[in-house]
C-alpha atoms as a PDB file:
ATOM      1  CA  UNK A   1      26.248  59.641 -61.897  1.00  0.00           C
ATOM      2  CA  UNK A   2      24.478  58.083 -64.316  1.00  0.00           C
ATOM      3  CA  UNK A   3      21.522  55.489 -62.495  1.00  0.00           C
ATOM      4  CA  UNK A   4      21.645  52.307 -63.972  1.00  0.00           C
ATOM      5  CA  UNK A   5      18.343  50.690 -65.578  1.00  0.00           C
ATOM      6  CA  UNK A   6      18.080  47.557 -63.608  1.00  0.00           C
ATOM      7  CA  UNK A   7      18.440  47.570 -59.134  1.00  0.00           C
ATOM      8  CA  UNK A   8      18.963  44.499 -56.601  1.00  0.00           C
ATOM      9  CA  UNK A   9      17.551  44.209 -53.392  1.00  0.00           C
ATOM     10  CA  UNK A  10      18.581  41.186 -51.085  1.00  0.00           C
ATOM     11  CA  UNK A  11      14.970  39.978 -49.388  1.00  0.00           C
ATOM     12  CA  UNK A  12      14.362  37.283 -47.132  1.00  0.00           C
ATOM     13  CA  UNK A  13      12.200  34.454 -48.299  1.00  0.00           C
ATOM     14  CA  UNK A  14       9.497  35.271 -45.586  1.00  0.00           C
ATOM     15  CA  UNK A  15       9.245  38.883 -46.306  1.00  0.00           C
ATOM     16  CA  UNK A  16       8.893  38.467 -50.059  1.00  0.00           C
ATOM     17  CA  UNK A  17       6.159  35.775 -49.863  1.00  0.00           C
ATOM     18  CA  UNK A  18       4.242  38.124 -47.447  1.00  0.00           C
ATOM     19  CA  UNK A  19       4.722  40.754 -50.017  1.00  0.00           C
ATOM     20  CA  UNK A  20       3.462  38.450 -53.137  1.00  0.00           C
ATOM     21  CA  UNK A  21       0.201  37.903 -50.616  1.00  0.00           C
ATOM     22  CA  UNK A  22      -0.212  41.584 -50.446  1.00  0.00           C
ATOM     23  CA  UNK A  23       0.451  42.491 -53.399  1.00  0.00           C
ATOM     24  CA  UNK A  24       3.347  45.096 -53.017  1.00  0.00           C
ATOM     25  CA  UNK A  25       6.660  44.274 -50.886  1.00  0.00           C
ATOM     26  CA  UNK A  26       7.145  46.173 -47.993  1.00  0.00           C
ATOM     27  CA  UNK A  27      10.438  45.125 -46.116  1.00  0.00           C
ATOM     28  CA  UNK A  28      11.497  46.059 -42.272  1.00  0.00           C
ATOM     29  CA  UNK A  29      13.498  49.018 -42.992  1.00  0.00           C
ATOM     30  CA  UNK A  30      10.576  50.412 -45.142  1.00  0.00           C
ATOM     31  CA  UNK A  31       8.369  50.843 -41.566  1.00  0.00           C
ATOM     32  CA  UNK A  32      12.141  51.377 -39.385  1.00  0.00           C
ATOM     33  CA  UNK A  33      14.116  53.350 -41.580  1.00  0.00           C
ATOM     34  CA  UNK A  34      11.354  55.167 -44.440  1.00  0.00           C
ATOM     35  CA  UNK A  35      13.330  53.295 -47.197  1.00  0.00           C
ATOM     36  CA  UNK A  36      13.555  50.240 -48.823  1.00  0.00           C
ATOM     37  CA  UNK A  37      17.476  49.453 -49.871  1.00  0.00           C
ATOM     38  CA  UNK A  38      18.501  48.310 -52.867  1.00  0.00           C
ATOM     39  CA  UNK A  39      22.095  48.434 -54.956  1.00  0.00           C
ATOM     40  CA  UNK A  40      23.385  48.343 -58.196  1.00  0.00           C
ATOM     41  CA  UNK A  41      24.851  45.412 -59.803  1.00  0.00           C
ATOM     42  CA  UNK A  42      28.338  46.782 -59.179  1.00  0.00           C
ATOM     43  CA  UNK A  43      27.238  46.771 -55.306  1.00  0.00           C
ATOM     44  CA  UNK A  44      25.162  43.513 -54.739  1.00  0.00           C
ATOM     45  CA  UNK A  45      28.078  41.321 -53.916  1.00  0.00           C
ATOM     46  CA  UNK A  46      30.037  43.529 -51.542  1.00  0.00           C
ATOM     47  CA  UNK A  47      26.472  44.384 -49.804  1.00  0.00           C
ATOM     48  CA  UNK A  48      25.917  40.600 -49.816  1.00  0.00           C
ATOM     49  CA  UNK A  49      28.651  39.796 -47.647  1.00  0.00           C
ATOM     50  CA  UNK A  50      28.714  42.794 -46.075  1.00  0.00           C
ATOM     51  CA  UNK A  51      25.582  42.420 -44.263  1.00  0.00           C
ATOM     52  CA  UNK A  52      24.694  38.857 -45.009  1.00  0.00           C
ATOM     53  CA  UNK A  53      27.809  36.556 -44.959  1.00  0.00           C
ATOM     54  CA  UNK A  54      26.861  32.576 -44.171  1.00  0.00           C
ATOM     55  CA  UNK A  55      23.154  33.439 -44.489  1.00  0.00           C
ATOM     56  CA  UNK A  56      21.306  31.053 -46.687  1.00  0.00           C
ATOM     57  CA  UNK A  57      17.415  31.467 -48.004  1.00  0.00           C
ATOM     58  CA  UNK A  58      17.813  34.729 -49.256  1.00  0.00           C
ATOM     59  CA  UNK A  59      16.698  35.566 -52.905  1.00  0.00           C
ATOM     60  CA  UNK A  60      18.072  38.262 -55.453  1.00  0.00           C
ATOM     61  CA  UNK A  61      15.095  40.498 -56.645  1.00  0.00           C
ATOM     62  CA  UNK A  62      16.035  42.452 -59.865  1.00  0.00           C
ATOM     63  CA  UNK A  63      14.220  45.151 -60.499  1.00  0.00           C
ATOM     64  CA  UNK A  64      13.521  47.822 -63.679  1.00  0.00           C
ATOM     65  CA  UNK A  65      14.104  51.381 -62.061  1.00  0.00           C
ATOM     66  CA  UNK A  66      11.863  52.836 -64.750  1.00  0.00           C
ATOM     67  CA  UNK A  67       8.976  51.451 -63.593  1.00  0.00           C
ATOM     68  CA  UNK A  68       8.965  52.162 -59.661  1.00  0.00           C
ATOM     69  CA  UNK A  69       6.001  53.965 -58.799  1.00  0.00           C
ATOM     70  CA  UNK A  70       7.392  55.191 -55.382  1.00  0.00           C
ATOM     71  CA  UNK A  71      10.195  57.781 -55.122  1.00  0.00           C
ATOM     72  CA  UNK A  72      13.882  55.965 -55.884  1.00  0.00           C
ATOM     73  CA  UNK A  73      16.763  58.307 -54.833  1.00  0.00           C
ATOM     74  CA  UNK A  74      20.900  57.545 -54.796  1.00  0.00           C
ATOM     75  CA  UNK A  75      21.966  58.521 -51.413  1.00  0.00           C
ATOM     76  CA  UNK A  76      25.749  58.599 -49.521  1.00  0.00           C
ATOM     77  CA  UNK A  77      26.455  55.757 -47.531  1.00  0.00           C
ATOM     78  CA  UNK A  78      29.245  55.791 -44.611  1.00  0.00           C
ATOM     79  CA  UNK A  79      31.649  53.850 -47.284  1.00  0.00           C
ATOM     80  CA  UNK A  80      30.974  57.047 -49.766  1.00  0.00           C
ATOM     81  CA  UNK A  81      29.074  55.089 -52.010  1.00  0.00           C
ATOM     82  CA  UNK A  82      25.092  56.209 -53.178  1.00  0.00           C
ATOM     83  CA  UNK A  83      23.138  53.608 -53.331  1.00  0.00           C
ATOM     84  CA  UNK A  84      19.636  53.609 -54.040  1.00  0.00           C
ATOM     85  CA  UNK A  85      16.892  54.096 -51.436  1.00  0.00           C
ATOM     86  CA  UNK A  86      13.142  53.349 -51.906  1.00  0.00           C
ATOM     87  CA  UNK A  87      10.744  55.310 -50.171  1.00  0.00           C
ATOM     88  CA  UNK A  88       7.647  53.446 -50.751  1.00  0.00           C
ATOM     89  CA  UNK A  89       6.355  49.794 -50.727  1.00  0.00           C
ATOM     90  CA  UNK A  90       7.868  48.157 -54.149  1.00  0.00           C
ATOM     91  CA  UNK A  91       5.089  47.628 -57.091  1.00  0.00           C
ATOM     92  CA  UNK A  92       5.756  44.297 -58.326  1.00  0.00           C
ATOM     93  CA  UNK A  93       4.970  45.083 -61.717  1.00  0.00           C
ATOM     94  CA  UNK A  94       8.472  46.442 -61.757  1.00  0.00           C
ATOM     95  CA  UNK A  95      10.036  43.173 -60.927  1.00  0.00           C
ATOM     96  CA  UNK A  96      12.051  41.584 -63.708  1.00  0.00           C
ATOM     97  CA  UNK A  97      13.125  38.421 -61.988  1.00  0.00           C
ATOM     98  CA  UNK A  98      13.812  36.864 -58.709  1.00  0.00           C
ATOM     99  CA  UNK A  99      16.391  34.367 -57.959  1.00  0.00           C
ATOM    100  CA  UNK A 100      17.871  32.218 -55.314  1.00  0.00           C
ATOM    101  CA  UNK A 101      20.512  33.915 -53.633  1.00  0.00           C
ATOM    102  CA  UNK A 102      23.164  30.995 -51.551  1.00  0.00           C
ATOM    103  CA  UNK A 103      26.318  31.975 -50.545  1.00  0.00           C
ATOM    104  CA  UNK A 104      29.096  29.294 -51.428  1.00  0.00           C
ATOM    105  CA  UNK A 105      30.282  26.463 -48.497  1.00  0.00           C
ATOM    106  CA  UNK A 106      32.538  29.474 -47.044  1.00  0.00           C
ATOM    107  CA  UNK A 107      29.647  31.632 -46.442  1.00  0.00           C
ATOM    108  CA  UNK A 108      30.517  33.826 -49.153  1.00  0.00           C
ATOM    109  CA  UNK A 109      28.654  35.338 -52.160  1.00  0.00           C
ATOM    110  CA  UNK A 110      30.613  35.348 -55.616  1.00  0.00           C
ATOM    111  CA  UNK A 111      28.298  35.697 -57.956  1.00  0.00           C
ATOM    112  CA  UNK A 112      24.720  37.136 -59.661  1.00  0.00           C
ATOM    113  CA  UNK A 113      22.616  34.670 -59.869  1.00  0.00           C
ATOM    114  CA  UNK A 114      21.278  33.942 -63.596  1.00  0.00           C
END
């Protein structure tokens, strides 16, 4: 598998701003699970409705892979897919952009935001 260049990660508006104060973003699953979840651009919209469908206020972080400073690794998820798992906080000088992330009037999300 060849890792792509550029991640996603979904983050709420609250935990991002607290992670902008500090300096490094540190989600929940970072202290619950030891990982910090992110997917490819190929995954973003199926992991969007997956675990987010109808929730509004979220934000679309894109990130360069190349300049993580904490260990990234591709692991198996139950649907077979690897997706890639943080395990550190998330150095924001490897943040590219970050974008409003709305799902349409159906609760749905279609599309990467620009």
């Amino acid at each position: 598998m060849k890792e792509p260049s550029k991640i996603y990660h979904i983050a709420e508006n609250v935990h991002w701003t607290k992670g902008l104060e500090q300096g490094e973003y540190r989600c929940p699953s970072l202290e619950s699970e030891g990982f910090i979840h992110f997917s490819t651009e190929d995954q973003v919209i199926a992991t969007a409705n997956r675990h987010y469908h109808g929730v509004s206020g979220l934000l679309l972080v894109m990130i360069f892979a190349d300049k993580l400073t904490a260990r990234l690794k591709y692991e198996k998820a139950p649907t077979g897919e690897y997706f890639p798992h943080l395990y550190g906080p998330l150095n924001l000088d490897a943040v590219e952009k970050v974008r409003a992330f709305e799902p349409d009037m159906n609760g749905d999300f279609l599309a990467i935001p620009d």
